[in-house]
N, C-alpha and C. Protein backbone atom coordinates (compact mmCIF):
# COMPACT_ATOMS: atom_id res chain seq x y z
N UNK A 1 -21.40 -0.07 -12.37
CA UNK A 1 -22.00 -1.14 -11.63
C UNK A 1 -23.51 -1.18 -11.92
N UNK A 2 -24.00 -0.38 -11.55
CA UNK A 2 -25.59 -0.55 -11.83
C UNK A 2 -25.84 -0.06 -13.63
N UNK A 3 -25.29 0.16 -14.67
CA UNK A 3 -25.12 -0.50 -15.82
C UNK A 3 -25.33 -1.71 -16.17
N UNK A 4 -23.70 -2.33 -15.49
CA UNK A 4 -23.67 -4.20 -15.66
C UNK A 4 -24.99 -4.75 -14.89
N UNK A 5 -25.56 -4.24 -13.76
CA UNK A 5 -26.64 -4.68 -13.52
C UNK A 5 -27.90 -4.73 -14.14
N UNK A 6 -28.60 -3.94 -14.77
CA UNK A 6 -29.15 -3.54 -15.47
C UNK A 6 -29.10 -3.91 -16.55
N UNK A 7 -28.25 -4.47 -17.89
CA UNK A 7 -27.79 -5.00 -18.66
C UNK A 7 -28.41 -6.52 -17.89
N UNK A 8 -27.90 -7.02 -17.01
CA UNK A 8 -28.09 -8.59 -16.75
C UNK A 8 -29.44 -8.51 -15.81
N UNK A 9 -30.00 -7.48 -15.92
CA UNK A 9 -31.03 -7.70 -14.88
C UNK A 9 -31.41 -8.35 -13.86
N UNK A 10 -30.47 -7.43 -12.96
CA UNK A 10 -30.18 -8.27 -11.76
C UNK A 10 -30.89 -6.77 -11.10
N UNK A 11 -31.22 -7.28 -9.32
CA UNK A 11 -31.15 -6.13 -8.56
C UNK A 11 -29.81 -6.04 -8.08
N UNK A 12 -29.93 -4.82 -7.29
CA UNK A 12 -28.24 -4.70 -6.41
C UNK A 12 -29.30 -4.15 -5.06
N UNK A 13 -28.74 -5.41 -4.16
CA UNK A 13 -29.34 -5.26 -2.72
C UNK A 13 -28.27 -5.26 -1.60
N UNK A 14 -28.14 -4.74 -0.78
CA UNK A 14 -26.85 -4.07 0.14
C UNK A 14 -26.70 -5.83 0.65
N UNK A 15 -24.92 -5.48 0.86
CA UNK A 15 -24.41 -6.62 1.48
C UNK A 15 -24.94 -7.82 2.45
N UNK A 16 -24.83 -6.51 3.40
CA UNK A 16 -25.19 -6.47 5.09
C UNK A 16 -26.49 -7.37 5.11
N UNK A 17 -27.35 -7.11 4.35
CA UNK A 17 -28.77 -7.44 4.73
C UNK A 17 -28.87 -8.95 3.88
N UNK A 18 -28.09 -9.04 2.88
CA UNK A 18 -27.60 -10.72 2.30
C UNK A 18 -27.33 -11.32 2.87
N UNK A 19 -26.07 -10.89 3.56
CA UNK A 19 -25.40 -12.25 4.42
C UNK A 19 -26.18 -12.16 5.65
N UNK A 20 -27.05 -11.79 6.21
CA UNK A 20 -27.41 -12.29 7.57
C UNK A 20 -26.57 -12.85 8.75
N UNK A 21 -26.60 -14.03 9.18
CA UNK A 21 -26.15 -14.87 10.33
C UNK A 21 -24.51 -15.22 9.56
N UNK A 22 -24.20 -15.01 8.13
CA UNK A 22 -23.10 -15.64 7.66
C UNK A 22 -21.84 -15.78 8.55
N UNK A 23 -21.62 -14.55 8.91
CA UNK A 23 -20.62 -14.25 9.56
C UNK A 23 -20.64 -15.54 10.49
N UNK A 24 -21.35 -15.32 11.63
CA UNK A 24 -21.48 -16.13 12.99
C UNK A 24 -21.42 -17.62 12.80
N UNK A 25 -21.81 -18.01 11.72
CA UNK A 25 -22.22 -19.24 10.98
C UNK A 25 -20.89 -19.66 10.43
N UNK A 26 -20.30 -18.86 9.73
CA UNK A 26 -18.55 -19.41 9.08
C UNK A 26 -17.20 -19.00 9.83
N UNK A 27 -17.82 -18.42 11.34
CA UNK A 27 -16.58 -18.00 11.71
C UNK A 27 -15.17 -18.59 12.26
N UNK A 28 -16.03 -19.95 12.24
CA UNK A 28 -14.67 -21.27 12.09
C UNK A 28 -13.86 -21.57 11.33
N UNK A 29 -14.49 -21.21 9.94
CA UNK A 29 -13.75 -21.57 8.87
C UNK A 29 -13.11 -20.37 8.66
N UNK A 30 -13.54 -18.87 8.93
CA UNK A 30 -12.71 -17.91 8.95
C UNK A 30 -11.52 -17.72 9.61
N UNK A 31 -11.64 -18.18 10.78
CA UNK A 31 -10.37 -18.56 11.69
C UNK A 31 -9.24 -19.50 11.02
N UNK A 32 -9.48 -20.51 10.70
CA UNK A 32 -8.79 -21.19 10.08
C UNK A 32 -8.16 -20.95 8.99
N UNK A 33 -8.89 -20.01 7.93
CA UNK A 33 -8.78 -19.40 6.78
C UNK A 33 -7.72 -18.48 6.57
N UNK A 34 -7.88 -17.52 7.95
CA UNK A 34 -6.96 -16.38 8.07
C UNK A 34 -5.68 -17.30 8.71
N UNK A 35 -5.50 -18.28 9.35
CA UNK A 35 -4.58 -18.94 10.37
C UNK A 35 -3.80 -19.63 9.09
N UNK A 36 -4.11 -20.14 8.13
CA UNK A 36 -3.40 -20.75 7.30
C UNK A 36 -2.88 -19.84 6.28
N UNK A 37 -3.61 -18.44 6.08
CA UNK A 37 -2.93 -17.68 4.79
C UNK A 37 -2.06 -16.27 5.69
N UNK A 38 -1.73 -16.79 6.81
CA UNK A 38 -1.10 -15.67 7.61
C UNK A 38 -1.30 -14.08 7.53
N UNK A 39 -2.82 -14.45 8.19
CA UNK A 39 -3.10 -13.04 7.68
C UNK A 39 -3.65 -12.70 9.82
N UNK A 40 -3.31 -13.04 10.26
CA UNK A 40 -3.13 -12.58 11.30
C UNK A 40 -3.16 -11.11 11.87
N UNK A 41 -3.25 -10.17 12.54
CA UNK A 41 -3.07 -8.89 12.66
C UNK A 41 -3.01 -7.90 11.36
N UNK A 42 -3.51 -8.98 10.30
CA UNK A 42 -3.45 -7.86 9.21
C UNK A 42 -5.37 -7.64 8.52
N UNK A 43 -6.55 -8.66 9.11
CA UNK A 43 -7.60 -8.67 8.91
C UNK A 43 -8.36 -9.15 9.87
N UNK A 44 -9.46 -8.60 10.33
CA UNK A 44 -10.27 -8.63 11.48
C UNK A 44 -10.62 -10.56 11.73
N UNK A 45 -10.37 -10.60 13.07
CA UNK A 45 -10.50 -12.05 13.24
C UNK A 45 -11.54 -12.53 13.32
N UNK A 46 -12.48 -11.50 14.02
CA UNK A 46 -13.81 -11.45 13.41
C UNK A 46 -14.80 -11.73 12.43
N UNK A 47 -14.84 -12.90 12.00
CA UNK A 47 -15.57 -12.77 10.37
C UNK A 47 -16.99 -11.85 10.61
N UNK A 48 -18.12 -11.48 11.50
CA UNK A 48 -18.85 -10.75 11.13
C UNK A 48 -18.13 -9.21 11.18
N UNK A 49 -17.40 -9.05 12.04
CA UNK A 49 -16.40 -7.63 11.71
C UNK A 49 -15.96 -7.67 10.42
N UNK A 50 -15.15 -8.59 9.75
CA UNK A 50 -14.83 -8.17 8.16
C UNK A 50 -15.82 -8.09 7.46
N UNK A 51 -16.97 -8.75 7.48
CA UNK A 51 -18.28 -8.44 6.78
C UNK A 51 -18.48 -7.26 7.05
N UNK A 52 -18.59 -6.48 8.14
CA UNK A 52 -18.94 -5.31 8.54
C UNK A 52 -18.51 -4.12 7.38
N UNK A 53 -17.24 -4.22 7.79
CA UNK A 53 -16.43 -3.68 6.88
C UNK A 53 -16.45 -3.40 5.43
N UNK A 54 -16.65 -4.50 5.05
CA UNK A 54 -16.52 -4.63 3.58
C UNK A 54 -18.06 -4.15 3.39
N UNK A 55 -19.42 -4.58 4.14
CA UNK A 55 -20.62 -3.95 3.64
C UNK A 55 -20.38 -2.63 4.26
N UNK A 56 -19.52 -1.66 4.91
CA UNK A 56 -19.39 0.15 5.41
C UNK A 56 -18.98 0.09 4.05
N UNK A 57 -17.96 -0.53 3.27
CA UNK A 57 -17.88 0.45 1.99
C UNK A 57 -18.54 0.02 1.00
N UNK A 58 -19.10 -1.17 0.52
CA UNK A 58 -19.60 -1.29 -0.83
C UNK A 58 -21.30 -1.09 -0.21
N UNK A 59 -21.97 -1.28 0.47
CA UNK A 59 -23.46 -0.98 0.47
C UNK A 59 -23.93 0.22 0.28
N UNK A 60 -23.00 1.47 1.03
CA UNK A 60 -23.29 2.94 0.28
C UNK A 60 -23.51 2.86 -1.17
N UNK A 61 -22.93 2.16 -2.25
CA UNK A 61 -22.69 2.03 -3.50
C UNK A 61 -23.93 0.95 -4.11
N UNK A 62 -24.22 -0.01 -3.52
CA UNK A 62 -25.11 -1.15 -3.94
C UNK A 62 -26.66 -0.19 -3.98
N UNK A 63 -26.75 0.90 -2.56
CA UNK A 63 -28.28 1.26 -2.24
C UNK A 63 -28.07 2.38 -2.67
N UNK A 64 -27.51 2.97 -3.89
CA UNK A 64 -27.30 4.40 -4.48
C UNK A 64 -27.27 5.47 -3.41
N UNK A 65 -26.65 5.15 -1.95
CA UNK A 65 -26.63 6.25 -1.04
C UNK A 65 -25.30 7.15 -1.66
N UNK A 66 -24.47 6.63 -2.74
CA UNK A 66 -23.52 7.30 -2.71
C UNK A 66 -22.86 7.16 -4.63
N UNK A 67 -23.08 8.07 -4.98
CA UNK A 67 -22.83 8.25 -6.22
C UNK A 67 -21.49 8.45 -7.01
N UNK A 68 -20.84 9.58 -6.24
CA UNK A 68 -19.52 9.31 -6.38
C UNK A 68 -18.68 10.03 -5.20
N UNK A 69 -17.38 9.65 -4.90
CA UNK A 69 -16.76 10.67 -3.69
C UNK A 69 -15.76 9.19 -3.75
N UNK A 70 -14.43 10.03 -2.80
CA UNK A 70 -13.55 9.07 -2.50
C UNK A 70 -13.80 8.20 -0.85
N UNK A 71 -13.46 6.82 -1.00
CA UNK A 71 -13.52 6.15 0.24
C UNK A 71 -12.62 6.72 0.93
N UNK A 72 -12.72 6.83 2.04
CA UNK A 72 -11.75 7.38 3.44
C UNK A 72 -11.64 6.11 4.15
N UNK A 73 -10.09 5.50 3.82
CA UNK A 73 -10.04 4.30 4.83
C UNK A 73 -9.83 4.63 6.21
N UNK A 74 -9.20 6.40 6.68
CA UNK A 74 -9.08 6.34 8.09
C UNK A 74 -10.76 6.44 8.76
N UNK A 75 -11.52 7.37 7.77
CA UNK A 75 -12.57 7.34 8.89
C UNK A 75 -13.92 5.97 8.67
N UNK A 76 -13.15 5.54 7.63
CA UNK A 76 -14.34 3.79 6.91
C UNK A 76 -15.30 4.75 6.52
N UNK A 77 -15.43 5.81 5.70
CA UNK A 77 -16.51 6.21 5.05
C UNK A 77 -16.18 6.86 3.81
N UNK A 78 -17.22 7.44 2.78
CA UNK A 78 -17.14 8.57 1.63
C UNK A 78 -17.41 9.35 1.86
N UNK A 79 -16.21 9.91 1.15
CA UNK A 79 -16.70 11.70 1.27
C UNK A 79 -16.64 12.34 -0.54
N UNK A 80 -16.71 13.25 0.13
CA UNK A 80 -17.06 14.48 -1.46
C UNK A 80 -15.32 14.41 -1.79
N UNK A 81 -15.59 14.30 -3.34
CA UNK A 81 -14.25 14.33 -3.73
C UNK A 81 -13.86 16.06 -3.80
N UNK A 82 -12.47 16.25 -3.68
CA UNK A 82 -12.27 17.71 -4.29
C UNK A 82 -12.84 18.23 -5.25
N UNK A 83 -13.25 17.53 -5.97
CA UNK A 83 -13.29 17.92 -7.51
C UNK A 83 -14.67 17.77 -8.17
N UNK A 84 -15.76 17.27 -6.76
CA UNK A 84 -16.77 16.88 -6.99
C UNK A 84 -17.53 17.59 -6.43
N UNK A 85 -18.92 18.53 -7.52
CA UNK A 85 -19.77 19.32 -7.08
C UNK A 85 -20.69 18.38 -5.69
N UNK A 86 -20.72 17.20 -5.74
CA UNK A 86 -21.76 16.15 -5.60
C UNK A 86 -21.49 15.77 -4.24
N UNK A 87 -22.33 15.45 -3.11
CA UNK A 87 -21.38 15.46 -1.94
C UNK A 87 -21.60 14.03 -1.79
N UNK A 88 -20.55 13.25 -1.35
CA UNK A 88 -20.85 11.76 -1.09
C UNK A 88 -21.56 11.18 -0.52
């Protein structure tokens, strides 16, 4: 990731702090969104909660807080892989 970035010279700036108000702002169309692709009880109805979410795992990665380790979907975080001197 920060390769392809670098290559296209781009920055990589955490999610969370991009989208701002997005959430609160599209959460109509999120409703509707999830209501038509029956995704019901299977993704937060919440659109700033799924933002949430999705910036707990990719912003560790965008702000180099986290280099390598496996995602833990029970606890929504990274940890140190087995196999990795490096702690997440």
């Amino acid at each position: 990731m920060n390769a392809t970035a670098e290559y296209r010279e781009a920055v990589l700036r955490p999610l969370a702090a991009l989208l701002g108000n997005l959430g609160t702002e599209r959460q109509e169309a999120w409703s509707t969104f999830i209501g038509s692709a029956g995704l019901e009880g299977i993704v937060p109805s919440s659109y700033p909660d799924a933002i949430n979410l999705v910036a707990t795992f990719i912003d560790p990665l965008l702000d180099g807080s986290v280099q390598s380790g496996q995602w833990d979907p029970h606890s929504g975080s990274w940890v140190k892989s087995p196999a990795d001197p490096e702690r997440a």
